[in-house]
PDB file of N, CA and C in Angstrom:
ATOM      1  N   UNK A   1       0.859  -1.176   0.000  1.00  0.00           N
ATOM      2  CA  UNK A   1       0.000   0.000   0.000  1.00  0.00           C
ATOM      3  C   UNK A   1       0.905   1.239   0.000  1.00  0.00           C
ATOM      4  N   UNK A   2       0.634   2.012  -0.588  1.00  0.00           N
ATOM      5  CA  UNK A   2       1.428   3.383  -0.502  1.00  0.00           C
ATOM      6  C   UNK A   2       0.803   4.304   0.181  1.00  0.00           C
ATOM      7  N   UNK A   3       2.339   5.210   0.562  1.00  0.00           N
ATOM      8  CA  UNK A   3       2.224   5.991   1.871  1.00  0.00           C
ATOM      9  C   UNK A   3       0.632   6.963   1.620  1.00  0.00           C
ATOM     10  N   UNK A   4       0.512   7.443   1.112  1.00  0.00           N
ATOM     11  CA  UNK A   4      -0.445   8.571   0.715  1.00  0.00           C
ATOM     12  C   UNK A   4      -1.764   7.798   0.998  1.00  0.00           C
ATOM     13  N   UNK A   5      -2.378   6.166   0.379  1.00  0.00           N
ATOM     14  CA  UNK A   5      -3.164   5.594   0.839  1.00  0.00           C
ATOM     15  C   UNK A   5      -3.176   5.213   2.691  1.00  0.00           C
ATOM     16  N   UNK A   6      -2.402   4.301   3.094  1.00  0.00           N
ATOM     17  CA  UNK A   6      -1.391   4.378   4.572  1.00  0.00           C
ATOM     18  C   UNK A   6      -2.011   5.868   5.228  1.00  0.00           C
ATOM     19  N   UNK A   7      -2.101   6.974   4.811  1.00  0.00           N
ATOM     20  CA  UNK A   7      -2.171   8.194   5.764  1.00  0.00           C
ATOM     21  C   UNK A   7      -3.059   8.219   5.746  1.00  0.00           C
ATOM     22  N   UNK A   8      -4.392   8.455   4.854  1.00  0.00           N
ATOM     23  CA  UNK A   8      -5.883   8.419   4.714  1.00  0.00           C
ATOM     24  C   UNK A   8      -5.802   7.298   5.620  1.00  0.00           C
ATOM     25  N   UNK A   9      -5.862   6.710   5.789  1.00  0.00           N
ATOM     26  CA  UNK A   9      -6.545   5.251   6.455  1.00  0.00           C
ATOM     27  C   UNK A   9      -6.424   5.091   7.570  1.00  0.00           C
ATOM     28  N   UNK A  10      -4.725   5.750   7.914  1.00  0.00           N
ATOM     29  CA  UNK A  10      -4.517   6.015   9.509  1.00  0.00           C
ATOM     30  C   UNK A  10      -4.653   7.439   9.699  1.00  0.00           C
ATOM     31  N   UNK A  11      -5.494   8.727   9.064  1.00  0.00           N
ATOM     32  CA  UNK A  11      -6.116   9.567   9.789  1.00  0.00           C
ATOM     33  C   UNK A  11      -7.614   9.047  10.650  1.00  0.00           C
ATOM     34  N   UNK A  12      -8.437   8.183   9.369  1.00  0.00           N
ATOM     35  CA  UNK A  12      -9.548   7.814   9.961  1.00  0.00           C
ATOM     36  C   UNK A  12      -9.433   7.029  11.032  1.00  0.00           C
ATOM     37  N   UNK A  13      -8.418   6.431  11.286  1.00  0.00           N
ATOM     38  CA  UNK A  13      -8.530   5.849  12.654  1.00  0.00           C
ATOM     39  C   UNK A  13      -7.880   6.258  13.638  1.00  0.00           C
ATOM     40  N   UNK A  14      -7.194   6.973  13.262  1.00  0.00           N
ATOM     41  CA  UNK A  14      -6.710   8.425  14.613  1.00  0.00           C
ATOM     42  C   UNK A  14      -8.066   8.939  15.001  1.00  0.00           C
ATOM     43  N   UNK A  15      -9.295   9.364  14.441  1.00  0.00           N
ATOM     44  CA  UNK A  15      -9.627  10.569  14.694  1.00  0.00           C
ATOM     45  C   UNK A  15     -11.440   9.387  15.365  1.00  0.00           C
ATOM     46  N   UNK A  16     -10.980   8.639  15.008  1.00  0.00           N
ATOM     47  CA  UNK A  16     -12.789   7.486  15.040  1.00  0.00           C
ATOM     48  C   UNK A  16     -12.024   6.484  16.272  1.00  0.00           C
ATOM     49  N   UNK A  17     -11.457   7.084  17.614  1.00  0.00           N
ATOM     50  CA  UNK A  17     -11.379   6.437  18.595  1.00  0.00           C
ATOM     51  C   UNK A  17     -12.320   5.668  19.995  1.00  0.00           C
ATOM     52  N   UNK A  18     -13.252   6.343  19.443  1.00  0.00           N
ATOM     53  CA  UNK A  18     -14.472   5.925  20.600  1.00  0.00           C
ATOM     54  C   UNK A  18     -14.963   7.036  21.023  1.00  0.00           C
ATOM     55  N   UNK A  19     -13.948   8.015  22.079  1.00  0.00           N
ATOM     56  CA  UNK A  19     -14.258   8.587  22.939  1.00  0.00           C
ATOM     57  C   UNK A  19     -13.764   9.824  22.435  1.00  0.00           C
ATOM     58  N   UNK A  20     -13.978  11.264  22.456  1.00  0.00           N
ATOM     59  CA  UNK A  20     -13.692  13.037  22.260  1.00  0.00           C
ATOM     60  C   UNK A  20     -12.435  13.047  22.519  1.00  0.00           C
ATOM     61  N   UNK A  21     -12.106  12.577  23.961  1.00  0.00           N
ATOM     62  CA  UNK A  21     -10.637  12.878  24.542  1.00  0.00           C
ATOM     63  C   UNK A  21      -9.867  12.260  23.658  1.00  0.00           C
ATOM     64  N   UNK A  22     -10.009  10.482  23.236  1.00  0.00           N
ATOM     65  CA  UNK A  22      -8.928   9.965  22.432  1.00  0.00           C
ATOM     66  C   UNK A  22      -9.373  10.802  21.075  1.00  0.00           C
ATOM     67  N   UNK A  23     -10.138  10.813  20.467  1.00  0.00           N
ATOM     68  CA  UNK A  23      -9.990  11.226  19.300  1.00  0.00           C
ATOM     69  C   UNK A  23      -8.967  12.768  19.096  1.00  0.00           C
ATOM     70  N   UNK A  24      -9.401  13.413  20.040  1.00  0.00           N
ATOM     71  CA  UNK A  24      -8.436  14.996  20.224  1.00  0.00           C
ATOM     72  C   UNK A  24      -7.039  14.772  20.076  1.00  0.00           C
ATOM     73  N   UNK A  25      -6.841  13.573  21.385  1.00  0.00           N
ATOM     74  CA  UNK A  25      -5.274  13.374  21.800  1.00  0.00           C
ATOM     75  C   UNK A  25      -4.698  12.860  20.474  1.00  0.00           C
ATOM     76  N   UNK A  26      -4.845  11.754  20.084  1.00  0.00           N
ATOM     77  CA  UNK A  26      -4.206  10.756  19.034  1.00  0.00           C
ATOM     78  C   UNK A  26      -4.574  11.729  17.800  1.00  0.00           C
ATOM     79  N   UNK A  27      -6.166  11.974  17.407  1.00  0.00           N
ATOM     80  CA  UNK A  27      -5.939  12.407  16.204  1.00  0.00           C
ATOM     81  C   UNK A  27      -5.482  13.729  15.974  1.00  0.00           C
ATOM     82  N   UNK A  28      -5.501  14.443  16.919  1.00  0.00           N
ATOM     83  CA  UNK A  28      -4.559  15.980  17.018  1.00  0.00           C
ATOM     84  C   UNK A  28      -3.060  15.594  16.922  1.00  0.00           C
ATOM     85  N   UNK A  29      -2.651  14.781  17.348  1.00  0.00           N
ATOM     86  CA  UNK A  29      -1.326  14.765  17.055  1.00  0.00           C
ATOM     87  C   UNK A  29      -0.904  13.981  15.469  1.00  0.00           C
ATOM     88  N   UNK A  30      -1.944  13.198  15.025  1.00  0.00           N
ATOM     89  CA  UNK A  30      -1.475  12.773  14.078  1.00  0.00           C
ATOM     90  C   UNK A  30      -1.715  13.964  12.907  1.00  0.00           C
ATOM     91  N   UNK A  31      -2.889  14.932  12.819  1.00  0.00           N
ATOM     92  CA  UNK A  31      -2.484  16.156  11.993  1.00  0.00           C
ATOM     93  C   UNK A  31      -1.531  16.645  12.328  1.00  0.00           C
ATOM     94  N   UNK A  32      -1.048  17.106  13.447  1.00  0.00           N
ATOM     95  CA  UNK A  32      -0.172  17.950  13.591  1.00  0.00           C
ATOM     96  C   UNK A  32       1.296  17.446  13.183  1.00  0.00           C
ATOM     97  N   UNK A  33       1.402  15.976  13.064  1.00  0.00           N
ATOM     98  CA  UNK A  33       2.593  15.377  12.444  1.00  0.00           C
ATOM     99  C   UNK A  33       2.900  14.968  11.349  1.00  0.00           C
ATOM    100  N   UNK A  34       2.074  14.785  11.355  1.00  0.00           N
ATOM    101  CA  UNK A  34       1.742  13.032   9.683  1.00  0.00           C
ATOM    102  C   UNK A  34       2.831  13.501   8.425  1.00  0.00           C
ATOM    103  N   UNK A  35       2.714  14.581   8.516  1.00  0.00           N
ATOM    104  CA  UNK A  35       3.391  15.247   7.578  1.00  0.00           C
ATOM    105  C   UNK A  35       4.644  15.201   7.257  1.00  0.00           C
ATOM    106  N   UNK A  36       5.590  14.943   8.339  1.00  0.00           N
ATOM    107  CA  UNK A  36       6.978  14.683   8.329  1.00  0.00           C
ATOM    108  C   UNK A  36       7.114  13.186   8.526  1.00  0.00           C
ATOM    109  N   UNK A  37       5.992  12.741   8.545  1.00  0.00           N
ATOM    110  CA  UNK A  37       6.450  10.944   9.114  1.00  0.00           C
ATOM    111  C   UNK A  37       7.211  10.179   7.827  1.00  0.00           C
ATOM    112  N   UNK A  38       8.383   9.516   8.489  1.00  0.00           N
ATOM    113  CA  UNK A  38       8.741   8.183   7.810  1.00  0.00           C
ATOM    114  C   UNK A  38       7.472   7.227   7.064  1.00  0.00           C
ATOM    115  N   UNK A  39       8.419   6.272   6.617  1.00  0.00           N
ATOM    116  CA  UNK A  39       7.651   5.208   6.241  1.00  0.00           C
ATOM    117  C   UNK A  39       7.684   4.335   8.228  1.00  0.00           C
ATOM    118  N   UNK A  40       8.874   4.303   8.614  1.00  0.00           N
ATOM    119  CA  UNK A  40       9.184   3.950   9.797  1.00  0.00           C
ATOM    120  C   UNK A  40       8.418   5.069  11.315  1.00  0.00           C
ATOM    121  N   UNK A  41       8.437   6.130  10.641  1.00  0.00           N
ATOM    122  CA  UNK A  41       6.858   6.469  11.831  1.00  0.00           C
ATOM    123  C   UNK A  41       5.938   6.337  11.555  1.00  0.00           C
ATOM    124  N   UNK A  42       5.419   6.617  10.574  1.00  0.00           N
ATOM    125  CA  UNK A  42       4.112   5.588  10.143  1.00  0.00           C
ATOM    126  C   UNK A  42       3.614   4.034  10.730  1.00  0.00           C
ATOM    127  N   UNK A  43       4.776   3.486  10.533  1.00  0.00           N
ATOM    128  CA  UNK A  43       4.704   2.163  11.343  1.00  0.00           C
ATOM    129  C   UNK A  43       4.553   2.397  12.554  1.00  0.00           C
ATOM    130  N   UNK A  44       5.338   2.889  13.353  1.00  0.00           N
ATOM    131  CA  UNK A  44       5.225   3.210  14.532  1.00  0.00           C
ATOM    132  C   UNK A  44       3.933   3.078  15.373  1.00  0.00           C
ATOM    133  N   UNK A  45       3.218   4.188  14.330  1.00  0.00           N
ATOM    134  CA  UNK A  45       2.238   5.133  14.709  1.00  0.00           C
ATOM    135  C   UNK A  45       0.708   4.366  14.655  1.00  0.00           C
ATOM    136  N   UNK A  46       1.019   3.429  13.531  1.00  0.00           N
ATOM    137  CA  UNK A  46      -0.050   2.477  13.280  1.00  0.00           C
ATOM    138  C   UNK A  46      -0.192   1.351  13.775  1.00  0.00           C
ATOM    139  N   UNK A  47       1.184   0.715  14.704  1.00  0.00           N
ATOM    140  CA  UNK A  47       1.204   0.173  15.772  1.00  0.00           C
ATOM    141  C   UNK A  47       0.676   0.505  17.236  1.00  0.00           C
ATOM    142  N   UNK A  48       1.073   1.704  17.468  1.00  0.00           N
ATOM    143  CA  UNK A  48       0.642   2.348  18.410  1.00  0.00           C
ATOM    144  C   UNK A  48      -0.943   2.399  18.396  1.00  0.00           C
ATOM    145  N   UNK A  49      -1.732   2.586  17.483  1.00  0.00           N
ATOM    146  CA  UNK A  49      -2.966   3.257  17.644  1.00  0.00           C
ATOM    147  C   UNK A  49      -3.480   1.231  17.527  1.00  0.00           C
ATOM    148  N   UNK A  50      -3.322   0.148  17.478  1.00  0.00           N
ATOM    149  CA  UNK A  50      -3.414  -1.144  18.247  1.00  0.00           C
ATOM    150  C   UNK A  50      -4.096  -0.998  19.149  1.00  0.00           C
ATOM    151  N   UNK A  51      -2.996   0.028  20.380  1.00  0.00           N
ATOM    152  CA  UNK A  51      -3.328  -0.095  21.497  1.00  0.00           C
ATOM    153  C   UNK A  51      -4.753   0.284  21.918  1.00  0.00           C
ATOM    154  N   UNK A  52      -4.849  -0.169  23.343  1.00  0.00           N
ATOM    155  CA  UNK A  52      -5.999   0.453  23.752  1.00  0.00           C
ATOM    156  C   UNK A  52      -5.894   1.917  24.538  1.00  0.00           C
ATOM    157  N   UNK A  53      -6.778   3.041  23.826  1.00  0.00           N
ATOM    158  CA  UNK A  53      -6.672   4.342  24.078  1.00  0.00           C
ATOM    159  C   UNK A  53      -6.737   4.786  25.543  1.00  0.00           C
ATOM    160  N   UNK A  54      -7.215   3.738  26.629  1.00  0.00           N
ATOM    161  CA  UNK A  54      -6.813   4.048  27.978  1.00  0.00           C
ATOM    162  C   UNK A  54      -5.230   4.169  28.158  1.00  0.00           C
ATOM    163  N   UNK A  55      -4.279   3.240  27.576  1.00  0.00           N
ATOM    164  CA  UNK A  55      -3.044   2.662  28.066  1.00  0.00           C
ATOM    165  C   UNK A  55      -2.143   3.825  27.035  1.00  0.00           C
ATOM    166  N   UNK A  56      -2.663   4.313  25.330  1.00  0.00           N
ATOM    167  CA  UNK A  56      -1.851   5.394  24.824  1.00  0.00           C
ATOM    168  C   UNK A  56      -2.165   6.888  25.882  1.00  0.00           C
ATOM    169  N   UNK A  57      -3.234   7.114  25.856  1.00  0.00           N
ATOM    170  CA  UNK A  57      -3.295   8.436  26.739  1.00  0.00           C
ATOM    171  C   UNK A  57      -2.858   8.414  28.157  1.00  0.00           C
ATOM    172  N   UNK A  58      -2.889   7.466  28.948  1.00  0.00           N
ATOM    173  CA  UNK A  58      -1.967   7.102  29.565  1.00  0.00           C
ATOM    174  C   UNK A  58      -0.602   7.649  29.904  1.00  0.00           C
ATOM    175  N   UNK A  59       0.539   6.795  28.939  1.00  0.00           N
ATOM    176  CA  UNK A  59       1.468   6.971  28.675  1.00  0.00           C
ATOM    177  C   UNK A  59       1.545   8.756  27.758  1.00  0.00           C
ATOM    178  N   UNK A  60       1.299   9.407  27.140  1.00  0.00           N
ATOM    179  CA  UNK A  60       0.974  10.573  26.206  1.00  0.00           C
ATOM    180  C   UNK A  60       1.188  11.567  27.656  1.00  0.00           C
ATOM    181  N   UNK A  61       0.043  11.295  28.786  1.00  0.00           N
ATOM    182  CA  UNK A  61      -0.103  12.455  29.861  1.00  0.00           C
ATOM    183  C   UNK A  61       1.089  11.988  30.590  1.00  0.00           C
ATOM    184  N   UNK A  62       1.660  10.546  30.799  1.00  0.00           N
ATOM    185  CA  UNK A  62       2.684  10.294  32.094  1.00  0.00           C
ATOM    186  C   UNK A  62       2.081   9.694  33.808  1.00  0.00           C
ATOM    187  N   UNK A  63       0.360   9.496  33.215  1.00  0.00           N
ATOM    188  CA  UNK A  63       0.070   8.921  34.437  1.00  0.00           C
ATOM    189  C   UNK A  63      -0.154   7.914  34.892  1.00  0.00           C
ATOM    190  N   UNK A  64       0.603   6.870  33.711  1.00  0.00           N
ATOM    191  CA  UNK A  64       0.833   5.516  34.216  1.00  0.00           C
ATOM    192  C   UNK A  64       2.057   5.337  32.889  1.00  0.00           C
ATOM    193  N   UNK A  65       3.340   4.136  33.786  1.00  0.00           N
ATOM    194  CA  UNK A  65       4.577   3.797  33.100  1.00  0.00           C
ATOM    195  C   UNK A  65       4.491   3.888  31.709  1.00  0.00           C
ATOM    196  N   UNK A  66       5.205   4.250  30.456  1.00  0.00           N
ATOM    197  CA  UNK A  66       5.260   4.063  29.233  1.00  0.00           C
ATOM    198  C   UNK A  66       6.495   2.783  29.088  1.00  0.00           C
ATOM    199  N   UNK A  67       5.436   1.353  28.364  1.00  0.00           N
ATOM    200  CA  UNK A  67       6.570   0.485  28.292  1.00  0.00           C
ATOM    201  C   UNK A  67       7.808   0.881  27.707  1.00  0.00           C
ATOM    202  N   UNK A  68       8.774   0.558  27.155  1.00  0.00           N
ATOM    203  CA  UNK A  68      10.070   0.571  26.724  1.00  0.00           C
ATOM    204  C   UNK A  68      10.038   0.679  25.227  1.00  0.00           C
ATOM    205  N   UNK A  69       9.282  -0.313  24.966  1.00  0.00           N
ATOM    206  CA  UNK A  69       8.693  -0.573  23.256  1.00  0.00           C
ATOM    207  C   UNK A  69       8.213   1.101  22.822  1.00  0.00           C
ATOM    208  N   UNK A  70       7.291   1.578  23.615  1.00  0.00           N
ATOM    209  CA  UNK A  70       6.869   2.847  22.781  1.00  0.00           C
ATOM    210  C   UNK A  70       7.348   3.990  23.575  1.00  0.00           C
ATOM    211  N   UNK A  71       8.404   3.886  24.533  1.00  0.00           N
ATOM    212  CA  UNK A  71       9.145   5.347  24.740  1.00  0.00           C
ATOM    213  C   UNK A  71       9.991   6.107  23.781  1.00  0.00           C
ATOM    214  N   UNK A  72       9.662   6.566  22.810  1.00  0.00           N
ATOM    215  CA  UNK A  72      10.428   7.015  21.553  1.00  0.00           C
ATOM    216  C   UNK A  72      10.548   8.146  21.685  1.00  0.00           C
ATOM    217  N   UNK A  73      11.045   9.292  20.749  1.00  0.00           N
ATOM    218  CA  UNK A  73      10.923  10.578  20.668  1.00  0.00           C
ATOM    219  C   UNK A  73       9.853  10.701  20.168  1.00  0.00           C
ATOM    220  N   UNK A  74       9.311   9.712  19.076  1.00  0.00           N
ATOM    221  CA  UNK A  74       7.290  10.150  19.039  1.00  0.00           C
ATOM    222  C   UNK A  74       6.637  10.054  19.927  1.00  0.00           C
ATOM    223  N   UNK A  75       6.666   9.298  21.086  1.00  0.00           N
ATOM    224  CA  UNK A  75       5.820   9.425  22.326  1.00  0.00           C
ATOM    225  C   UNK A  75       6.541  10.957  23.032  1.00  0.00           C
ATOM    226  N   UNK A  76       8.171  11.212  23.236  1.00  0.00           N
ATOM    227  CA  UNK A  76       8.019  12.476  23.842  1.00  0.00           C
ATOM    228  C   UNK A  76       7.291  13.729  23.282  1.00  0.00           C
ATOM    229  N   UNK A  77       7.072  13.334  21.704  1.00  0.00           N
ATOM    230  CA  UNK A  77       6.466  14.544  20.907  1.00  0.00           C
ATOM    231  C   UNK A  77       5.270  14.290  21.461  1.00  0.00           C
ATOM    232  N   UNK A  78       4.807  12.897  21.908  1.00  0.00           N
ATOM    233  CA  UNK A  78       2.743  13.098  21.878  1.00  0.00           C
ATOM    234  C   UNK A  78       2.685  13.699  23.170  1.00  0.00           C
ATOM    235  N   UNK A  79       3.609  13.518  24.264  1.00  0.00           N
ATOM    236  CA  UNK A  79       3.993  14.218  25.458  1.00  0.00           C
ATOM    237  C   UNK A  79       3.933  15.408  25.799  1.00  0.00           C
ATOM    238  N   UNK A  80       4.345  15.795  24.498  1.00  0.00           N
ATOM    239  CA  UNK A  80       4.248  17.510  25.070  1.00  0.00           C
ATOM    240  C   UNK A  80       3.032  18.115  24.944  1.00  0.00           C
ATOM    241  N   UNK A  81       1.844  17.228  24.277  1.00  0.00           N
ATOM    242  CA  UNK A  81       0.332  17.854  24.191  1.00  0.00           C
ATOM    243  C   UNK A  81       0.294  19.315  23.629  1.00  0.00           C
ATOM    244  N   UNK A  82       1.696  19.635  22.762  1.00  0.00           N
ATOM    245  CA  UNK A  82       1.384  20.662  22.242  1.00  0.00           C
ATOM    246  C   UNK A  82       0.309  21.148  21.155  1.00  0.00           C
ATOM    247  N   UNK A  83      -0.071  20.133  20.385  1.00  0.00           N
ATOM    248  CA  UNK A  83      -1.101  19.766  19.046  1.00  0.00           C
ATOM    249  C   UNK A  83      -2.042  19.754  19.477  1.00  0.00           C
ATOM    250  N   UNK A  84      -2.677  19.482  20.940  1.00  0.00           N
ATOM    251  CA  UNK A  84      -3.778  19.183  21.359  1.00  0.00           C
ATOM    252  C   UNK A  84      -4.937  20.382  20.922  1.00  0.00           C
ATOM    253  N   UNK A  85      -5.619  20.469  20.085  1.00  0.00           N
ATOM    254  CA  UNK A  85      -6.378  21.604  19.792  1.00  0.00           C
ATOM    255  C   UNK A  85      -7.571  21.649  21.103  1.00  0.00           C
ATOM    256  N   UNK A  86      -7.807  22.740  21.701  1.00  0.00           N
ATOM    257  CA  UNK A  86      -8.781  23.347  22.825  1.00  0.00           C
ATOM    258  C   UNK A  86     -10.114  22.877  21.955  1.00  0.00           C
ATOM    259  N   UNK A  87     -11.380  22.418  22.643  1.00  0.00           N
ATOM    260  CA  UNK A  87     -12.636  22.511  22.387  1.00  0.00           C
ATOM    261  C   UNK A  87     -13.048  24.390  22.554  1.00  0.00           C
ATOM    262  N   UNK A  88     -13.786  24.707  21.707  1.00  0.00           N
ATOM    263  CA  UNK A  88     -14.686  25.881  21.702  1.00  0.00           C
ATOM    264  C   UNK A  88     -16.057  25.677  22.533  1.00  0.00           C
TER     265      UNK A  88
END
């Protein structure tokens, strides 16, 4: 599959998480990134979103351990909650 298909496919499931909060957290950061991603953050990223959105936001805020596997510099980027766009 190519990257450009790959990004459509993992915006919609960044942003169709269940819940407002995950959709904000995960899919705010994936606009705010996607753009510079590897083929290798991409992977990452589409591994990551696997998880279950209790255990990524979780790890993202710091209020429970981030395993080893996904302590990366993309988790310190989802860390800084700078992308997080405010509700109106």
């Amino acid at each position: 599959m190519n990257h450009e298909i790959r990004l459509k496919r993992t915006h919609f499931r960044a942003w169709h998480r269940g819940t407002r909060e995950a959709d904000l957290m995960i899919g705010g950061f994936f606009d705010a990134h996607h753009a510079s991603w590897s083929a290798a953050d991409l992977d990452w990223f589409e591994t990551l979103i696997e998880e279950q959105d209790v255990d990524i936001m979780g790890w993202a805020i710091g209020s429970i351990p981030c395993p080893p596997e996904w302590d990366t510099p993309m988790m310190q980027t989802m860390r800084s909650l700078d992308f997080v766009p405010l509700p109106k």
